[in-house]
Protein backbone atom coordinates (compact mmCIF):
# COMPACT_ATOMS: atom_id res chain seq x y z
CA UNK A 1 96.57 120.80 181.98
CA UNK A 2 99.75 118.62 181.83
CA UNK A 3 98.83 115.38 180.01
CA UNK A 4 101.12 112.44 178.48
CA UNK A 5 101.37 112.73 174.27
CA UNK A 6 99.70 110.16 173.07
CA UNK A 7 98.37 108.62 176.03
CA UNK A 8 94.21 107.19 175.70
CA UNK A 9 91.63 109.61 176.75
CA UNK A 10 88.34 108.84 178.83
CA UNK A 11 85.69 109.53 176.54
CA UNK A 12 82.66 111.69 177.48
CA UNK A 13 81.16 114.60 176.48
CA UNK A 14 81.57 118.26 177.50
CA UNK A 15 80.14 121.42 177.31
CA UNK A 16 82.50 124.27 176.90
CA UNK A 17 82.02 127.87 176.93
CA UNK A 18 80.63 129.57 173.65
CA UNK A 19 83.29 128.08 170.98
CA UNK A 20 84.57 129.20 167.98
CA UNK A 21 84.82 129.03 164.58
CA UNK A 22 81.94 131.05 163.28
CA UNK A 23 82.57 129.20 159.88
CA UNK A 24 82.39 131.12 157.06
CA UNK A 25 80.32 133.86 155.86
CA UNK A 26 79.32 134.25 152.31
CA UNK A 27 82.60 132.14 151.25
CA UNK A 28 83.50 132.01 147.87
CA UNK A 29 81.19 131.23 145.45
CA UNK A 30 83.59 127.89 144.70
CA UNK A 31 83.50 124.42 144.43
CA UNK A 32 84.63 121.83 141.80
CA UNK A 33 84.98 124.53 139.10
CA UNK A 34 84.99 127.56 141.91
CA UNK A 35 81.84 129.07 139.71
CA UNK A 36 78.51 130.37 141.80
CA UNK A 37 76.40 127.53 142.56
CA UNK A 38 79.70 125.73 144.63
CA UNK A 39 80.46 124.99 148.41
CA UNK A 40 80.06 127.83 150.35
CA UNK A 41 80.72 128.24 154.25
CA UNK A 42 78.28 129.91 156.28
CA UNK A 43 79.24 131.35 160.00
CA UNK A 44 78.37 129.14 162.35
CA UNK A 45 79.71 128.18 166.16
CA UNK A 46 81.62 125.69 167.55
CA UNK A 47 78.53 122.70 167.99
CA UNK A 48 79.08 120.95 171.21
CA UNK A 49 77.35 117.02 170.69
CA UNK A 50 77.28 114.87 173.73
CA UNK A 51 78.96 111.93 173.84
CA UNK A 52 76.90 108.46 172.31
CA UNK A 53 76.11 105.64 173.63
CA UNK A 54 78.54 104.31 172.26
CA UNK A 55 81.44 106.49 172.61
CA UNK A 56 84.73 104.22 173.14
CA UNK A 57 86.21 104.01 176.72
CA UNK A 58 89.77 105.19 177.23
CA UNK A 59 92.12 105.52 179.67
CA UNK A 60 91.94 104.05 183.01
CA UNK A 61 93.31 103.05 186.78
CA UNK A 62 96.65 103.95 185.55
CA UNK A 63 96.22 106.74 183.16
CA UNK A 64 97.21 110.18 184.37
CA UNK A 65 95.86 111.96 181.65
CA UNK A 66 92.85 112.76 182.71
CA UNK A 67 90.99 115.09 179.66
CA UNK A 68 88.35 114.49 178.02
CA UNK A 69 87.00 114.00 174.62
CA UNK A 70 85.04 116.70 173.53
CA UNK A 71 82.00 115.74 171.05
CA UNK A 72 81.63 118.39 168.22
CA UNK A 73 79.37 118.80 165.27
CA UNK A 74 81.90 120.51 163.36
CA UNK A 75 85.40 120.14 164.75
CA UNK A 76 87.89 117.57 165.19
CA UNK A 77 91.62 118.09 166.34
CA UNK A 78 93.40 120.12 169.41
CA UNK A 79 93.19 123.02 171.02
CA UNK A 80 95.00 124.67 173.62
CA UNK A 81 92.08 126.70 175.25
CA UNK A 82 94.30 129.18 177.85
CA UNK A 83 97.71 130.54 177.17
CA UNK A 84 100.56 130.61 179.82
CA UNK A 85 100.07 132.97 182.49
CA UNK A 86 100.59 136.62 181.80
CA UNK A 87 100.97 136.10 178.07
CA UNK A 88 98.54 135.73 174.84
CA UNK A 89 98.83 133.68 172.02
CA UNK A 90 100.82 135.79 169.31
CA UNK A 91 101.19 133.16 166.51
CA UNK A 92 99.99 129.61 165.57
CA UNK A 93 101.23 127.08 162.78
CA UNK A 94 101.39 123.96 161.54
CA UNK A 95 101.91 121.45 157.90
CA UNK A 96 99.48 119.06 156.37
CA UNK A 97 99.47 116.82 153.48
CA UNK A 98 96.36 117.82 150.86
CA UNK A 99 94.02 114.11 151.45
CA UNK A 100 92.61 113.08 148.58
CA UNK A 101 89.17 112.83 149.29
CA UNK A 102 86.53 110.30 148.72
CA UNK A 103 82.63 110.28 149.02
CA UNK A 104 81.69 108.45 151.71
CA UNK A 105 80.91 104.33 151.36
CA UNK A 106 77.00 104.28 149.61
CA UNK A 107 77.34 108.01 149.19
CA UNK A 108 74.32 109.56 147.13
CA UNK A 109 75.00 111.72 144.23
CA UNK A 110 77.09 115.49 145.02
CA UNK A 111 79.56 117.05 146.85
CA UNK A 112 81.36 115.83 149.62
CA UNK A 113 83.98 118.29 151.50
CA UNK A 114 86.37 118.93 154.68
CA UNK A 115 88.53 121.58 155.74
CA UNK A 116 91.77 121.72 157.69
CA UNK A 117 93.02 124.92 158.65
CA UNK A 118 94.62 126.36 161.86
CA UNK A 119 93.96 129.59 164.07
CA UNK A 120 93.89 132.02 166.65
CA UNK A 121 90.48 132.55 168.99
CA UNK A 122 87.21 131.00 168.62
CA UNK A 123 86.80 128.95 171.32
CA UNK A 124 86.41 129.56 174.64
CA UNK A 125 87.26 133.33 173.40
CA UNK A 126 84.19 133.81 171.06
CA UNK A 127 84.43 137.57 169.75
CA UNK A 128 86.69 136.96 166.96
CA UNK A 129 89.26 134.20 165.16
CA UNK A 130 92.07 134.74 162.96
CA UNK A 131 92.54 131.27 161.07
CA UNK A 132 94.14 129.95 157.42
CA UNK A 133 93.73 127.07 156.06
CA UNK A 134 92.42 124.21 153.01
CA UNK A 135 89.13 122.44 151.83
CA UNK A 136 89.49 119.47 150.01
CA UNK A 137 86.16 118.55 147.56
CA UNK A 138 85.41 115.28 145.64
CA UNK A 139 82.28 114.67 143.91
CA UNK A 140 80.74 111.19 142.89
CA UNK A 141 81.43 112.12 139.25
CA UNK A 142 85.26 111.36 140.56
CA UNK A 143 85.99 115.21 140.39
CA UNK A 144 88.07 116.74 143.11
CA UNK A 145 88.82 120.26 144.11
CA UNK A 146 91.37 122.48 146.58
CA UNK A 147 91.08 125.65 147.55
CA UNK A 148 92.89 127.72 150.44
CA UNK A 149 92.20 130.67 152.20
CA UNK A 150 92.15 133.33 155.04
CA UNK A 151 90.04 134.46 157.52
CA UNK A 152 88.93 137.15 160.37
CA UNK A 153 85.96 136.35 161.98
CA UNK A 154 83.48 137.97 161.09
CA UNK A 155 84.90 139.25 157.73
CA UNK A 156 83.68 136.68 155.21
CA UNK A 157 86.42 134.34 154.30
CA UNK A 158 88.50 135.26 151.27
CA UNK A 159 89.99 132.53 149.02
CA UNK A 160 93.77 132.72 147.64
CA UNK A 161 93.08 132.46 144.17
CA UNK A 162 96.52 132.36 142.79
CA UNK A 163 97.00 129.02 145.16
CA UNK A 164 95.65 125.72 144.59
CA UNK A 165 97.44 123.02 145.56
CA UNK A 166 97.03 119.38 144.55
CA UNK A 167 96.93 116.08 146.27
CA UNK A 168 99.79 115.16 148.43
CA UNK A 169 101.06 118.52 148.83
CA UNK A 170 102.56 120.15 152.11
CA UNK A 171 101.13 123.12 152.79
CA UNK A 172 102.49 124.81 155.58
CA UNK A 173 100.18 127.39 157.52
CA UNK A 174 101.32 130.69 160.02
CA UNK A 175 98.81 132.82 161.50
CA UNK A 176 100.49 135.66 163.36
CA UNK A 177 98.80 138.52 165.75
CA UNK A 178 100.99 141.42 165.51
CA UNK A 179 98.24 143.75 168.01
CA UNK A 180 94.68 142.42 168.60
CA UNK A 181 93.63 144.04 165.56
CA UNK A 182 96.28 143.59 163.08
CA UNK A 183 97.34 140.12 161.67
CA UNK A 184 99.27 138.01 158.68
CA UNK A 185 98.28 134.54 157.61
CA UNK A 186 101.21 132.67 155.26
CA UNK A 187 100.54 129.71 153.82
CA UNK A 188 103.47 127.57 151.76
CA UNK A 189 103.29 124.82 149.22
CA UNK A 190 106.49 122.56 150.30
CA UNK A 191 106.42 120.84 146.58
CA UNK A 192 106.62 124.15 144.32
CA UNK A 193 108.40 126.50 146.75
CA UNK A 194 104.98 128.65 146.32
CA UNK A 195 104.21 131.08 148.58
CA UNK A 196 101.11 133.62 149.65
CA UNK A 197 100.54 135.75 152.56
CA UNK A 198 98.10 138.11 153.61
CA UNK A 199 98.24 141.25 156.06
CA UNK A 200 94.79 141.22 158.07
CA UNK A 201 92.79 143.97 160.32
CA UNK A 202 90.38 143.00 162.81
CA UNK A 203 86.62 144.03 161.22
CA UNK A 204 85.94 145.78 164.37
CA UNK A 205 87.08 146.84 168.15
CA UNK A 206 84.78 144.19 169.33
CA UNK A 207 86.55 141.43 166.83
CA UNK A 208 89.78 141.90 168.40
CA UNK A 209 91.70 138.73 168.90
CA UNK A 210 91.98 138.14 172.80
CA UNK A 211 95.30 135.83 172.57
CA UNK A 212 93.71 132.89 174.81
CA UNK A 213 93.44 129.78 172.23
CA UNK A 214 95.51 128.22 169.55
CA UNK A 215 93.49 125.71 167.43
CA UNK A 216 94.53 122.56 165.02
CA UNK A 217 91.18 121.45 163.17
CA UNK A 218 89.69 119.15 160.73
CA UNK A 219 86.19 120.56 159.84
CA UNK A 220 82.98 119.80 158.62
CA UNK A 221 81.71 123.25 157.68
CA UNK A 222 78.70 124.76 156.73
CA UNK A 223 76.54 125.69 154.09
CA UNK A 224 73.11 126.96 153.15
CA UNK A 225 72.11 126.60 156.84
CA UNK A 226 73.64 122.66 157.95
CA UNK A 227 76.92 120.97 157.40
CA UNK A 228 78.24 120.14 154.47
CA UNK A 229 78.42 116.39 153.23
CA UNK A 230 81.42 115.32 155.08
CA UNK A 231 83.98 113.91 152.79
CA UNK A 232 85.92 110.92 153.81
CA UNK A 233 89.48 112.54 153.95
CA UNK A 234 91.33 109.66 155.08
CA UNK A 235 93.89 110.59 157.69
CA UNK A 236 95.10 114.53 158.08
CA UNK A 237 98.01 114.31 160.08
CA UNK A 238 99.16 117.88 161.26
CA UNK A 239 102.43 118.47 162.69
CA UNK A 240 105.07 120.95 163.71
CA UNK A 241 102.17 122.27 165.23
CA UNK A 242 103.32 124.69 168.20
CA UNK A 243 101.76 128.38 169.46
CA UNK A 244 103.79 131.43 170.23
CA UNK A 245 102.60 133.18 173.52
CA UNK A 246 104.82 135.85 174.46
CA UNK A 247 108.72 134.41 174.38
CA UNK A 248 107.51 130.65 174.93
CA UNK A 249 106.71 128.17 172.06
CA UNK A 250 103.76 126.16 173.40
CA UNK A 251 103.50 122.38 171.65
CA UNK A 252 100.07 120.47 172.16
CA UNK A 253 100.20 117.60 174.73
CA UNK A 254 98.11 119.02 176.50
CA UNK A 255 95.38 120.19 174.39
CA UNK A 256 91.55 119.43 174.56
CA UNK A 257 90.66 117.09 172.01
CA UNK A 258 87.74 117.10 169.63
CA UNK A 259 85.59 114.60 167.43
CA UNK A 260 82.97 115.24 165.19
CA UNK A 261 80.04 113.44 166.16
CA UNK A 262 76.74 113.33 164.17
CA UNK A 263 73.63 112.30 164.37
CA UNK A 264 74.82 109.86 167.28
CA UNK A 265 77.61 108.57 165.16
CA UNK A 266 81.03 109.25 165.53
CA UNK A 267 82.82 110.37 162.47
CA UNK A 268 86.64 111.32 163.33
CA UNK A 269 88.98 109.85 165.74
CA UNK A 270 92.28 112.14 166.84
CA UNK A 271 95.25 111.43 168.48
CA UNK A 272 97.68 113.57 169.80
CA UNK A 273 101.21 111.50 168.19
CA UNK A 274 103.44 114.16 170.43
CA UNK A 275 104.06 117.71 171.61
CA UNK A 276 103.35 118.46 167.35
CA UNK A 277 101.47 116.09 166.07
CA UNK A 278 97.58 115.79 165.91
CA UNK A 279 95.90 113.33 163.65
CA UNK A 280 93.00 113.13 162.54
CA UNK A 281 91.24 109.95 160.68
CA UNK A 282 87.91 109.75 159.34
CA UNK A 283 86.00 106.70 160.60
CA UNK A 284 82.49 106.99 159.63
């Protein structure tokens, strides 16, 4: 739907068809010193949360953007849910900056983690998603961790071990559908010129990628059965975000939006800057 970048949304809660990320299935057995016993993501859905109470109002009389807020357990950022008509998405990317994460304010003792990554399918196409991205770990002890890694849904998610980048760092992220069951994911460090990528096959016919959503996310993922302890990661900004769907380059204006809502508190608050920006700022 065409929307302004940038302009206020009206705030309220929706409930989509079957989402996405099925987080991450026996992930590595990581953490602060990436030994068993770490952080590890378990699969899990998109969680649709309605809207609180106290969800700000946006938008008004004379706004013509007229989306909505979504209210997530797990997700915060854009996605474009439908491609143009007649194509599929082919390709997705987008650069970060590494936060440097925090516990949250009166945080008890342990782990506290996010993820921003960046993908094909998962949303309102459910069967599969091919996605790449970061977690970012600190721990009250003032340890902090960063790993990256690749994904197809529902293959487990594999870490790149050789690739560990520190605070502050670019990364930039491609995931690319060359068929619905054959994919790359490329991830690049913009500080030491370093460089991974990964050729991907779909685990199955019925986890072929469908081509109909291209996702920017912040994450609070999952482990041992509930959501991580959400670190406070500041503000991820991602940008030169765009989608390929057949010879068009599709930018994000007019994305859905997400927040991560909790327990009837909202965590996250994201703006869409321009037609390649999303931010996302933890507010909790």
């Amino acid at each position: 739907m065409k929307a302004v970048a940038g302009t206020a949304l009206l705030a309220t809660a929706t409930f989509a068809a079957p989402s996405r990320l099925q987080d991450r299935l026996a992930r590595r057995a990581a953490g602060l010193t990436r030994r068993a016993g770490g952080v590890q993501h378990d699969p899990s859905p998109l969680i649709h949360a309605p809207a609180p109470a106290s969800a700000p109002q946006f938008g008004g009389p004379e706004s013509n953007d007229t989306r909505q807020i979504e209210y997530s357990g797990n997700w915060a950022g854009a996605v474009v849910t439908s491609p143009p008509a007649g194509t599929t998405f082919s390709k997705v990317v987008g650069s970060f900056a590494i936060p440097e994460p925090q516990p949250p304010a009166n945080a008890a003792a342990g782990q506290y983690s996010a993820s921003a990554w960046v993908g094909i399918d998962g949303d309102t196409y459910p069967n599969a998603i091919l996605q790449a991205g970061c977690d970012f770990t600190a721990d009250t002890s003032g340890a902090k961790s960063y790993d990256c890694w690749y994904e197809w849904f529902p293959n487990p998610l594999t870490d790149f071990d050789s690739f560990t980048p520190a605070a502050g760092d670019v990364i930039e992220v491609s995931v690319a559908a060359d068929s619905p069951s054959q994919g790359t994911a490329v991830l690049t460090n913009t500080r030491t010129g370093q460089s991974v990528n990964q050729a991907l096959t779909a685990p199955s016919a019925n986890a072929n990628l469908g081509g109909q959503n291209a996702e920017w996310i912040v994450e609070d993922f999952s482990s041992g059965g509930g959501f991580v302890p959400f670190a406070n990661f500041g503000n991820v900004a991602i940008t030169g975000a765009s989608a390929t769907a057949g010879s068009q380059t599709v930018g994000i204006s007019g994305a859905d939006i997400l927040d991560i809502q909790q327990n009837g508190k909202i965590l996250t608050t994201t703006t869409i800057v321009s037609d390649s920006e999303v931010d996302v700022k933890y507010i909790a």
